[in-house]
N, C-alpha and C. Protein backbone atom coordinates (compact mmCIF):
# COMPACT_ATOMS: atom_id res chain seq x y z
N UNK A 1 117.88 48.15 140.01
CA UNK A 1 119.30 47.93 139.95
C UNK A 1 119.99 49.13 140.61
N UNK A 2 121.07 48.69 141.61
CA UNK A 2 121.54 49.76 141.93
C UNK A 2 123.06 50.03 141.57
N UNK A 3 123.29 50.84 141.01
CA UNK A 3 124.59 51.34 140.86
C UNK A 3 125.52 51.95 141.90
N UNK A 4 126.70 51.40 141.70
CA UNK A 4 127.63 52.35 142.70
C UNK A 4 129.32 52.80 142.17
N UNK A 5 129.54 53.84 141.95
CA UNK A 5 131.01 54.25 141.87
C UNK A 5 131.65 54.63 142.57
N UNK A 6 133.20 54.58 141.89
CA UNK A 6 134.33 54.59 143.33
C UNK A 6 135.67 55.51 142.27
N UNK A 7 136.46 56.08 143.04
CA UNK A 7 137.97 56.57 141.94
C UNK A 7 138.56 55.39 142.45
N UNK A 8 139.61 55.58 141.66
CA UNK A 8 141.05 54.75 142.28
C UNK A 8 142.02 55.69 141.55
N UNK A 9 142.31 56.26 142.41
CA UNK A 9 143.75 57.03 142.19
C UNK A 9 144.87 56.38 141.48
N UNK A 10 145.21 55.63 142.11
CA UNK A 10 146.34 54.39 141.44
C UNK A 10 146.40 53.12 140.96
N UNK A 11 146.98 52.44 141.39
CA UNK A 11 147.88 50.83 140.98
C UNK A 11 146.90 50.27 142.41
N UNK A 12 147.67 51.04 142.96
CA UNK A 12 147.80 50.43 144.90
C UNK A 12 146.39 50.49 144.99
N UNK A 13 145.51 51.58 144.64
CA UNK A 13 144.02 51.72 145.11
C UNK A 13 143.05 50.31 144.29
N UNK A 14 143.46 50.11 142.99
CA UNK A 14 142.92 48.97 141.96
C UNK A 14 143.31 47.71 142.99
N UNK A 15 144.47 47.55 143.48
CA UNK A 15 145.02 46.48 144.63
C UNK A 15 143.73 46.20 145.13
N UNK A 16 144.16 47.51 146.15
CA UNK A 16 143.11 47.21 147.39
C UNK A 16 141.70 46.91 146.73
N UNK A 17 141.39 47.42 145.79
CA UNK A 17 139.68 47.09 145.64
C UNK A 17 139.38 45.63 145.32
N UNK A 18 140.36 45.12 144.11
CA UNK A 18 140.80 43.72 144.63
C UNK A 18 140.28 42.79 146.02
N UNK A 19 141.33 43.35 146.64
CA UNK A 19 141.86 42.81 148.00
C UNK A 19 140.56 42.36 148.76
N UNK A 20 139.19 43.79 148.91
CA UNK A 20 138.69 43.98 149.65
C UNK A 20 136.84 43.27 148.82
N UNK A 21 137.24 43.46 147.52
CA UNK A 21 135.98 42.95 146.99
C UNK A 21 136.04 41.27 147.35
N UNK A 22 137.78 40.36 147.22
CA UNK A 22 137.29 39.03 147.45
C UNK A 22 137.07 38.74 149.51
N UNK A 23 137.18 39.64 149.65
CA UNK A 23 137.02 39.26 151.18
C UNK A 23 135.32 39.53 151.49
N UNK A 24 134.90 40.22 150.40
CA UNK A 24 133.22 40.14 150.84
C UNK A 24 132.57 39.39 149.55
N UNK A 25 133.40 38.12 149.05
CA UNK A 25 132.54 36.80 148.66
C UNK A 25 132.11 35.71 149.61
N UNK A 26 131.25 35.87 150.10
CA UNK A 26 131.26 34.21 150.72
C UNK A 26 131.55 32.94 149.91
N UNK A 27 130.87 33.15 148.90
CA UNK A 27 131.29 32.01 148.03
C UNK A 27 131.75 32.03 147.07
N UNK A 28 130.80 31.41 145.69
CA UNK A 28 131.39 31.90 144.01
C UNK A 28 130.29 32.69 144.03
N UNK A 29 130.42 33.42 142.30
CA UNK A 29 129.90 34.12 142.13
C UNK A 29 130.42 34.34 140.38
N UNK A 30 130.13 35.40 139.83
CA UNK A 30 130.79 35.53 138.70
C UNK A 30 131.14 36.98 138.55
N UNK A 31 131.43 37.48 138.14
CA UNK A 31 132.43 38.95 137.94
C UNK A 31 132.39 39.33 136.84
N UNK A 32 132.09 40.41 136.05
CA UNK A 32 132.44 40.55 134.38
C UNK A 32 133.00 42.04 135.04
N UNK A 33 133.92 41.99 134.00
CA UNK A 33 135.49 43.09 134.23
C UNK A 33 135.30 43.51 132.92
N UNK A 34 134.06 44.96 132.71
CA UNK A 34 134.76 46.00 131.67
C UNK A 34 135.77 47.02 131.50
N UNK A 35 136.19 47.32 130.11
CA UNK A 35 137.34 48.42 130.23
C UNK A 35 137.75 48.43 128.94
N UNK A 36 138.69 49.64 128.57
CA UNK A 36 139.46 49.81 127.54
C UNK A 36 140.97 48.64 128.06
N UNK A 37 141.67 48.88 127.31
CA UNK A 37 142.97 47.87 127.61
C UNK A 37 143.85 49.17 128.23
N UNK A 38 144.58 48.13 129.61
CA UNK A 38 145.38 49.12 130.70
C UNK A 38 144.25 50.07 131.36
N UNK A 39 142.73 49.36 131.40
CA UNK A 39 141.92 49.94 132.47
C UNK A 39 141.97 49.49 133.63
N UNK A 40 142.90 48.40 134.50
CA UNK A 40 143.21 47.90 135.30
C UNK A 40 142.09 47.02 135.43
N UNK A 41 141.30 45.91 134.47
CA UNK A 41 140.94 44.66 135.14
C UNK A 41 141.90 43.68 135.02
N UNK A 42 142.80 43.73 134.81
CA UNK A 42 144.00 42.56 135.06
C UNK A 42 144.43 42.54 136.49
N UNK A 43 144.75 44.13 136.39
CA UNK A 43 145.61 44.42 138.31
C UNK A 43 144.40 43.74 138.85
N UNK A 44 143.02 44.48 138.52
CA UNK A 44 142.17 43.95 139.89
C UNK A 44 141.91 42.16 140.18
N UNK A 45 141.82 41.96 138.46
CA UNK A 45 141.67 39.96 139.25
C UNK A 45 142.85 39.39 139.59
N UNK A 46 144.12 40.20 139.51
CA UNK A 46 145.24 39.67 139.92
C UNK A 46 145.17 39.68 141.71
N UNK A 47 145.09 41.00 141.93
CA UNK A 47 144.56 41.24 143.36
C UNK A 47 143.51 40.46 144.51
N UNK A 48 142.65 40.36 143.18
CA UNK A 48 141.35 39.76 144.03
C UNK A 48 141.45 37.91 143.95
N UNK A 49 141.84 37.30 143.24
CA UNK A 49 142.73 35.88 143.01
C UNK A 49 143.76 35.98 144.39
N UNK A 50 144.34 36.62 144.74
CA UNK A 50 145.47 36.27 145.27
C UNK A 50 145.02 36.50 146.62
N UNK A 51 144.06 37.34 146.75
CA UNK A 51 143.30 37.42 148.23
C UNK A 51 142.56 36.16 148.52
N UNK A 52 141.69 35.69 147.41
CA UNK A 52 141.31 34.62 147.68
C UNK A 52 141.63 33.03 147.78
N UNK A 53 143.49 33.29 147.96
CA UNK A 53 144.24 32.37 148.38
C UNK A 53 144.49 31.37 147.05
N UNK A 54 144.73 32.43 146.08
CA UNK A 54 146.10 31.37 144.79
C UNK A 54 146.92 31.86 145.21
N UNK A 55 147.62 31.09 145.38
CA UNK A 55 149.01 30.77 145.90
C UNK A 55 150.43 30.70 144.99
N UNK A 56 149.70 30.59 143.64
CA UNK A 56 150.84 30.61 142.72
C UNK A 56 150.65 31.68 142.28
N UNK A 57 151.61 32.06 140.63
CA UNK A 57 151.82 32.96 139.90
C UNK A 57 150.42 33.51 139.40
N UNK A 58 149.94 34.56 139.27
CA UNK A 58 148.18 34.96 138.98
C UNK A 58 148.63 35.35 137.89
N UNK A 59 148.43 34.33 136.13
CA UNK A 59 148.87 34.77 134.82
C UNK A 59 148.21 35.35 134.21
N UNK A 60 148.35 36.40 133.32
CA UNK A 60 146.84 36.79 132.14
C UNK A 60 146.89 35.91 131.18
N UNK A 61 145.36 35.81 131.25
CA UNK A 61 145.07 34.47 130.42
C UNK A 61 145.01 35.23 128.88
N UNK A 62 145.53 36.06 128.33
CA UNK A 62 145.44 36.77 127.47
C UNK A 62 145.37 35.44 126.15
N UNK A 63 146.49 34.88 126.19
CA UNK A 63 146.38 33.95 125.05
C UNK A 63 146.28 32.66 125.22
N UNK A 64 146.11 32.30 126.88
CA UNK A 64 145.37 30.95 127.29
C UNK A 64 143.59 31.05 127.11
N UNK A 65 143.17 32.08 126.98
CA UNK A 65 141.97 32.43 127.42
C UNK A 65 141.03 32.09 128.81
N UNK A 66 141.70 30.85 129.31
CA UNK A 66 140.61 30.56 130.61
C UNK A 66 142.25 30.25 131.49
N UNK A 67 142.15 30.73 132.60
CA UNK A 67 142.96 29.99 133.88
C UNK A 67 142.36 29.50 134.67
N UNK A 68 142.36 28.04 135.68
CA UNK A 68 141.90 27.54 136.47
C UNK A 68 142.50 27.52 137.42
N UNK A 69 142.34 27.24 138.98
CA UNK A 69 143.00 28.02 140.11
C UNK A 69 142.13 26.60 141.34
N UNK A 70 142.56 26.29 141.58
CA UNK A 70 142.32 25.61 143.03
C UNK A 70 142.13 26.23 144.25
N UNK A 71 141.48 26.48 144.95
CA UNK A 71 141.10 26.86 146.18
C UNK A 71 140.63 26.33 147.46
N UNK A 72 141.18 24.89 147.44
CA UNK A 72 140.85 23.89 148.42
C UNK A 72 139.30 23.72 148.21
N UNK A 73 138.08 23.60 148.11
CA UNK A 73 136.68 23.22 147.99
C UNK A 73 136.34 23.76 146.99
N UNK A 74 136.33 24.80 146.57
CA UNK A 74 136.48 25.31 145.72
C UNK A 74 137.46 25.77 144.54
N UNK A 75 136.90 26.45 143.33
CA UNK A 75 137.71 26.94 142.38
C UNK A 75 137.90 28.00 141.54
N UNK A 76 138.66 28.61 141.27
CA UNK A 76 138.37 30.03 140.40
C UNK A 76 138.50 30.13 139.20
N UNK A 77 138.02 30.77 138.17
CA UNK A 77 138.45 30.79 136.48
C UNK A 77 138.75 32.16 136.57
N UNK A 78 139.65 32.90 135.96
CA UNK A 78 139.82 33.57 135.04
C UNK A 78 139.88 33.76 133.68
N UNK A 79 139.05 34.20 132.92
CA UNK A 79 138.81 34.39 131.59
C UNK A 79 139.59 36.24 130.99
N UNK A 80 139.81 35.21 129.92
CA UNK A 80 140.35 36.70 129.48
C UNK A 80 140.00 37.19 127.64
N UNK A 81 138.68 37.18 127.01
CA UNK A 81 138.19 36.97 125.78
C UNK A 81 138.14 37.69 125.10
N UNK A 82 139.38 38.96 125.33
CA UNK A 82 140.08 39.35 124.00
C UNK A 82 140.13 39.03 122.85
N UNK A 83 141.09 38.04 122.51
CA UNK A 83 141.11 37.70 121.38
C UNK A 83 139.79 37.37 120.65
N UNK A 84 138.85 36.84 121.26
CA UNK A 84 137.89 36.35 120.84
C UNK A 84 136.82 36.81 119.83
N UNK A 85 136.54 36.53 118.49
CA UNK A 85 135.79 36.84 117.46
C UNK A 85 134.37 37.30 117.21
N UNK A 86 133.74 35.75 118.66
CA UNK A 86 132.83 34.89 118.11
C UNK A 86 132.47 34.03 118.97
N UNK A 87 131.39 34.17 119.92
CA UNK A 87 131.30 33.16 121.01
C UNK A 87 131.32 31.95 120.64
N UNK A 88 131.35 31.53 119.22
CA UNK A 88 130.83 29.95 119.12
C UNK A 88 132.74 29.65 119.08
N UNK A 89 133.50 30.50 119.16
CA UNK A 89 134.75 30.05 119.63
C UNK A 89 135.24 28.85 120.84
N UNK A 90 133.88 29.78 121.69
CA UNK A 90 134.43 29.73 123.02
C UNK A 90 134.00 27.68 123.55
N UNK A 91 133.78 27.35 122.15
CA UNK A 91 132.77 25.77 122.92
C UNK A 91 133.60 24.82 122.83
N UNK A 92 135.23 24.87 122.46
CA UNK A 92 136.42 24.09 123.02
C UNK A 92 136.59 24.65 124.20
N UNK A 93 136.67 25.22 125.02
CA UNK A 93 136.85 25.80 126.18
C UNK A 93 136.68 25.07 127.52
N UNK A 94 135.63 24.40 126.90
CA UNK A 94 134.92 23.66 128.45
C UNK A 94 134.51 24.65 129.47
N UNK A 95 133.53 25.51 128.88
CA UNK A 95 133.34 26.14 129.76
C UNK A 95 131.74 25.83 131.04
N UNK A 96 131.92 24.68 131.25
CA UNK A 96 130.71 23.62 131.91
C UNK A 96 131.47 23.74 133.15
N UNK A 97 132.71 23.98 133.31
CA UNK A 97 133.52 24.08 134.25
C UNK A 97 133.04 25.35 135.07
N UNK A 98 132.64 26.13 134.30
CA UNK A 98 132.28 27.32 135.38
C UNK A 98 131.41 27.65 136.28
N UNK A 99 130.67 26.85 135.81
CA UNK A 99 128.70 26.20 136.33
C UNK A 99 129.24 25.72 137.87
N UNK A 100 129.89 24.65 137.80
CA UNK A 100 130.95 24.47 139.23
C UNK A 100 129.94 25.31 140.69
N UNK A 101 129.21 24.38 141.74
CA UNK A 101 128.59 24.98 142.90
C UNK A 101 130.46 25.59 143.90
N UNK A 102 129.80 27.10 143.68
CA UNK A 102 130.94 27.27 144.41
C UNK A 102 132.26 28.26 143.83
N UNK A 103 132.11 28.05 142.80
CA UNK A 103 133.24 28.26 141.34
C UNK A 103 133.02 29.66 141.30
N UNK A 104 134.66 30.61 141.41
CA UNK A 104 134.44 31.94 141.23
C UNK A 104 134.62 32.46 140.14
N UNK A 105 134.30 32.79 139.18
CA UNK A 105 134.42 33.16 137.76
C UNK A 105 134.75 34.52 137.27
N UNK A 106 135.95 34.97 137.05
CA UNK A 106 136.46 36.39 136.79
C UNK A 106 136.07 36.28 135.00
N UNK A 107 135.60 37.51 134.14
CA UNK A 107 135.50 37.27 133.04
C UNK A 107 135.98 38.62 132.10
N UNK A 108 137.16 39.14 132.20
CA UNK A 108 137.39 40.45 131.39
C UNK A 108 137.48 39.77 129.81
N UNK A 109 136.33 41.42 129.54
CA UNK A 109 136.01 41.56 127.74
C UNK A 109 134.87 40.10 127.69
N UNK A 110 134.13 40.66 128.79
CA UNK A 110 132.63 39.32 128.68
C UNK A 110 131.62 39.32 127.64
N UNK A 111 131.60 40.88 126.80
CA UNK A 111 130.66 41.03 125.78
C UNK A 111 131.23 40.36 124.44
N UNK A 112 132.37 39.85 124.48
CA UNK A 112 133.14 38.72 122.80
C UNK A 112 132.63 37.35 123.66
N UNK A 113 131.86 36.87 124.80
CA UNK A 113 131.70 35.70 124.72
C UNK A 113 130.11 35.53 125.37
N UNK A 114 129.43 36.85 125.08
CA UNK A 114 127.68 36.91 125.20
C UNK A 114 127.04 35.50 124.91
N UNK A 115 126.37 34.84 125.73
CA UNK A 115 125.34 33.46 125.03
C UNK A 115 126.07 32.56 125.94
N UNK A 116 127.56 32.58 125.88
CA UNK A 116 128.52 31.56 126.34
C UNK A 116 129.00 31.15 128.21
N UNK A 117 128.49 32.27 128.01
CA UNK A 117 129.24 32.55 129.62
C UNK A 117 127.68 32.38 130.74
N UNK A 118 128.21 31.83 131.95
CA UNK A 118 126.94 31.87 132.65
C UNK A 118 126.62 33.54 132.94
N UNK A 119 125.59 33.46 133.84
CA UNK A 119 125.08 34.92 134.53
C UNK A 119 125.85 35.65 135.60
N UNK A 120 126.17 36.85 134.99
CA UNK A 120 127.11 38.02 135.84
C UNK A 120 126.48 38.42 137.30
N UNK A 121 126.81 38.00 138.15
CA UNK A 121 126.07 38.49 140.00
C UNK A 121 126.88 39.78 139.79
N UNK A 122 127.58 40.37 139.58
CA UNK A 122 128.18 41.32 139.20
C UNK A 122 129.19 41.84 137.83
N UNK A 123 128.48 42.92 137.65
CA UNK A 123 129.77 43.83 136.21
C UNK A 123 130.21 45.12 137.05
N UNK A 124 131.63 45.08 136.57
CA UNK A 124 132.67 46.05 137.07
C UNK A 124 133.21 46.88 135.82
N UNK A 125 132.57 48.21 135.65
CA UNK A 125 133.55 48.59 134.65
C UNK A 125 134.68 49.77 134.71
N UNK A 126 135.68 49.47 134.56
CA UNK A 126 137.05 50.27 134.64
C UNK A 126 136.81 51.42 133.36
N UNK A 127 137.20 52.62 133.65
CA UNK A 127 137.43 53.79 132.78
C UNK A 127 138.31 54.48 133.10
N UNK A 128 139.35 54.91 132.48
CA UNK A 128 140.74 55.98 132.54
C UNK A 128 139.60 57.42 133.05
N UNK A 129 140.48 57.86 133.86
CA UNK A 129 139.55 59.20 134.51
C UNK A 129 141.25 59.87 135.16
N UNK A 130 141.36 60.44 134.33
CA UNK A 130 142.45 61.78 134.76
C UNK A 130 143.53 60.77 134.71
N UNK A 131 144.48 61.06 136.13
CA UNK A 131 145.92 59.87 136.05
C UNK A 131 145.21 58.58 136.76
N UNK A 132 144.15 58.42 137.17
CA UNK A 132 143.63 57.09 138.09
C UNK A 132 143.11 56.17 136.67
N UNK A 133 141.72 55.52 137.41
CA UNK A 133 140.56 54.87 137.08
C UNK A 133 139.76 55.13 138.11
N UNK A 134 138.30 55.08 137.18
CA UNK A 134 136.69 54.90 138.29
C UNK A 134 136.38 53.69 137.53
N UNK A 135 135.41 53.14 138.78
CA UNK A 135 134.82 51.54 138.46
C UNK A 135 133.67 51.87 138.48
N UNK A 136 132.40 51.51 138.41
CA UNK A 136 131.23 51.41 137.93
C UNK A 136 130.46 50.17 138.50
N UNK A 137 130.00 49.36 139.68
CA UNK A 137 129.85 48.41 139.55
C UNK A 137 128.29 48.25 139.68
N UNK A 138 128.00 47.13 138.92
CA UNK A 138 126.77 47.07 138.34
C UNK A 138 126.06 45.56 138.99
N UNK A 139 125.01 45.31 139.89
CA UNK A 139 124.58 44.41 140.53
C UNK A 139 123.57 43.63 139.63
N UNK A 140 123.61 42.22 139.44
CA UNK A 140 121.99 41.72 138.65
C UNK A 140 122.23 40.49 139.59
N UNK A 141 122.49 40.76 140.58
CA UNK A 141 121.53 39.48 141.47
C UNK A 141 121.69 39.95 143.40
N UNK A 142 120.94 38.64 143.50
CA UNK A 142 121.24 39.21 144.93
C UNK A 142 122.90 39.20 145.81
N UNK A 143 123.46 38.47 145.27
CA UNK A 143 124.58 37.83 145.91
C UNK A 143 125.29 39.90 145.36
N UNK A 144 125.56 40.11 143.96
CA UNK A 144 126.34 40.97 143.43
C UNK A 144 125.99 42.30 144.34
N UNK A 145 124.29 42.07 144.60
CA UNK A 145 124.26 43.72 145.64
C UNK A 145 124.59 43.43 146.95
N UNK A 146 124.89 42.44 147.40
CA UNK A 146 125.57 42.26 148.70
C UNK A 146 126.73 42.39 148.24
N UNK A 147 127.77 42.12 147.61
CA UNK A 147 129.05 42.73 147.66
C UNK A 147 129.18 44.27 147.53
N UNK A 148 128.12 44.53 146.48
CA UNK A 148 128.37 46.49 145.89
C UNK A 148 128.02 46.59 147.78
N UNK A 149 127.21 46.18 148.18
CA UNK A 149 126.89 46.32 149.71
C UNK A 149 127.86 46.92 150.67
N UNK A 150 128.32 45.64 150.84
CA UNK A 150 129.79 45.37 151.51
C UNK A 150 130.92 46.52 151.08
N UNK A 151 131.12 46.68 149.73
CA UNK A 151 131.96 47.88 149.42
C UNK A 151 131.82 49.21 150.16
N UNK A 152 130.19 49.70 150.52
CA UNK A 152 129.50 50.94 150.70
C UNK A 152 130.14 51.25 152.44
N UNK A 153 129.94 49.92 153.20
CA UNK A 153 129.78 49.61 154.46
C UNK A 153 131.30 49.99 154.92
């Protein structure tokens, strides 16, 4: 497994990493977004959603828990499983939806829905570091070390 870290100075830098991580998806994939709360995985799937052409308002699913997103052939989820207790929560959810060939799956606070959720091609974890954040990103497949890839390049 290879690890790779990055700072982000700001708002604008969490943007861009966003910006630049959905431009080196070819396809779906899945994403797990660690952090304390106000570690910027909201900014970043807001960022990285909107690069990958949602077109509408990019909401936190804070108390929807799942958002669904159209992408012409594809589709995106955002998960947001905060609130969440108890994975056996999560089995009104429909989360069969995420399985989806193609389907990009953002998942901040993925360890309240362990068992439930498919397999992470990548974990991202956000930590407060001085006035910024550093990310952490963590590869378990092949697709996830071609993006940490793509980041390096």
């Amino acid at each position: 497994m290879t690890m790779h870290d990055r700072l982000l100075p700001d708002e604008e830098a969490t943007t861009a990493l966003g910006r630049r991580l959905a431009g080196l998806l070819p396809g779906g994939g899945v994403i797990y977004l660690h952090g304390d709360l106000g570690a910027g995985k909201t900014t970043f799937a807001r960022a990285f959603l909107r690069a990958l052409g949602v077109g509408e308002r990019v909401k936190s699913p804070t108390y929807s828990l799942v958002e669904g997103y159209d992408l012409g052939e594809r589709r995106a989820f955002h998960l947001d499983l905060y609130r969440i207790a108890d994975p056996g929560e999560l089995e009104w959810l429909g989360l069969d939806n995420l399985a989806e060939p193609g389907a990009v799956v953002l998942v901040e606070w993925p360890e309240r829905g362990r068992g439930a959720l498919p397999r992470a091609d990548l974990e991202i974890h956000f930590r407060h570091e001085d006035a910024g954040r550093a990310v952490r990103f963590e590869p378990f497949t092949d697709a996830g070390r071609r993006l940490v890839q793509g980041l390096a390049e």
